[in-house]
Protein backbone atom coordinates (compact mmCIF):
# COMPACT_ATOMS: atom_id res chain seq x y z
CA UNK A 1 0.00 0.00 0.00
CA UNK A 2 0.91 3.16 -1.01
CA UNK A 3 2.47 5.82 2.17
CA UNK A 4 -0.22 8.42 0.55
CA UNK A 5 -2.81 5.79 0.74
CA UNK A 6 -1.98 4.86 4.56
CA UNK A 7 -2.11 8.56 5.41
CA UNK A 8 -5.53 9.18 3.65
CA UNK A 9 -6.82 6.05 5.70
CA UNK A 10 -5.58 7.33 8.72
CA UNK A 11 -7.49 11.02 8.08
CA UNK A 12 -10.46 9.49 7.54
CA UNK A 13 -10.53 6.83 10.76
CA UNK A 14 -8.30 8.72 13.36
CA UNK A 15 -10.62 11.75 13.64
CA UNK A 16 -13.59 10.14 14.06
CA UNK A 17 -11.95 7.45 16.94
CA UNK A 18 -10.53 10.67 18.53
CA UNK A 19 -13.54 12.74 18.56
CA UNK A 20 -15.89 9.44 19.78
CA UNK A 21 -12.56 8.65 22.47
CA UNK A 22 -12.51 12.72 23.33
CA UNK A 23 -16.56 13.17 24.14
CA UNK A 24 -16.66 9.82 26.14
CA UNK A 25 -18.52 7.94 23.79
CA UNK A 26 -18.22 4.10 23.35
CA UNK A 27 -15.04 2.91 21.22
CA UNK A 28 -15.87 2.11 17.53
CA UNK A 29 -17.81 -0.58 17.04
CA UNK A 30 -17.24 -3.42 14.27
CA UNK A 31 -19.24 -2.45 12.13
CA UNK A 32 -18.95 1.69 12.33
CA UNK A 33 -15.08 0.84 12.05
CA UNK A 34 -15.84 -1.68 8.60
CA UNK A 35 -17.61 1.46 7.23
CA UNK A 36 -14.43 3.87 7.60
CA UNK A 37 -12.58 1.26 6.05
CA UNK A 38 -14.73 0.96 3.10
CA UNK A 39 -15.18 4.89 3.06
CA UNK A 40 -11.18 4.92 2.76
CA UNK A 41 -11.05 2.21 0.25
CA UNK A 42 -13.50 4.37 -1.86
CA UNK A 43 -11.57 7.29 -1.53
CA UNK A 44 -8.12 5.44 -2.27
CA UNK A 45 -9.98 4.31 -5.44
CA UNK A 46 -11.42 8.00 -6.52
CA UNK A 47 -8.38 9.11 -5.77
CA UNK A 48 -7.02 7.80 -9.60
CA UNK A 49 -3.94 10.03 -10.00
CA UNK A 50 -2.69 9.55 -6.12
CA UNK A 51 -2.24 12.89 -5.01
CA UNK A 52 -4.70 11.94 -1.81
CA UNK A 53 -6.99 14.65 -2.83
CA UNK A 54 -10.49 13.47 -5.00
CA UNK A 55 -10.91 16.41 -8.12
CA UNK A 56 -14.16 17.05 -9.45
CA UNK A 57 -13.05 14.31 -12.03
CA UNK A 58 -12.17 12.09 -10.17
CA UNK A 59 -15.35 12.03 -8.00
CA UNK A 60 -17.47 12.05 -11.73
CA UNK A 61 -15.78 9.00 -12.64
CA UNK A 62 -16.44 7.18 -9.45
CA UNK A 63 -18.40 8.57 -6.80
CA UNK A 64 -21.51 10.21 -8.78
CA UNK A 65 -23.51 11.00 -5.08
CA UNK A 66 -20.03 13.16 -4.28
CA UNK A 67 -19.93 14.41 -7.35
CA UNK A 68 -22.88 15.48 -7.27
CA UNK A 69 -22.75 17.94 -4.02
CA UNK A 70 -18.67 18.44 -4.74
CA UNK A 71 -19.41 22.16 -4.44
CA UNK A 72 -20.97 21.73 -1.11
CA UNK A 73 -18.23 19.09 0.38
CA UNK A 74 -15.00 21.03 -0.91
CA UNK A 75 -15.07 23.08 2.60
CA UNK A 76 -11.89 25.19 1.27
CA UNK A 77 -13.09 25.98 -2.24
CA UNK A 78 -9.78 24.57 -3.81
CA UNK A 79 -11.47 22.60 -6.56
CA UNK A 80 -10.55 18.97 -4.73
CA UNK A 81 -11.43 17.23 -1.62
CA UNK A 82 -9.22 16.01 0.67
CA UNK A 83 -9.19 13.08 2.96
CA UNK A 84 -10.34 15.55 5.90
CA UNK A 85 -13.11 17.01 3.75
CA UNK A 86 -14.18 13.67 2.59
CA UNK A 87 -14.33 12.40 5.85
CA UNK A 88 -16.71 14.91 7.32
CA UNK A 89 -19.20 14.13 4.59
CA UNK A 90 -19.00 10.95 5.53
CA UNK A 91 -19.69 11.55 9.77
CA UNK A 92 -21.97 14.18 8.57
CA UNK A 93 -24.39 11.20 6.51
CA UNK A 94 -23.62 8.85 9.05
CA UNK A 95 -25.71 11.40 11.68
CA UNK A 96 -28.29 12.08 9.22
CA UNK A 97 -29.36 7.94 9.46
């Protein structure tokens, strides 16, 4: 695995164990912590050209529900989305189930 790749998986899992560890809520369970994983695989994937940022491309090609709100998600207004900005879209659907 790529050292990019490890550090995107680790912005996308290692905020969300901090903040749950930091505001006394239960640790992770399986299945919330299989979810990050797959949220980090997807983003690996987008992520075509390995610069561990997803550009409005990228998320056309492979992540059409991103894509779709890029605008919205891309906090910074830079034109890509990085790990971080991936990741709260991600907490911020999970709280919306």
């Amino acid at each position: 695995m790529r050292l990019l790749s490890l550090f995107a998986l680790a912005a996308l899992t290692w905020p969300l164990a901090a903040t749950a560890q930091s505001q006394g809520a239960p640790p992770l369970t399986d299945a919330q912590r299989e979810r990050l994983e797959q949220a980090a695989e997807r983003f690996r994937a987008a992520d075509t050209n390995h610069d561990g940022q997803i550009s409005r491309a990228e998320a056309n090609a492979s992540l059409p529900r991103i894509a779709k709100r890029f605008d919205q998600l891309d906090a910074n207004g830079d034109g890509q989305l990085s790990a971080e900005e991936f990741r709260a879209a991600m907490e911020r659907a999970r709280a919306q189930r």
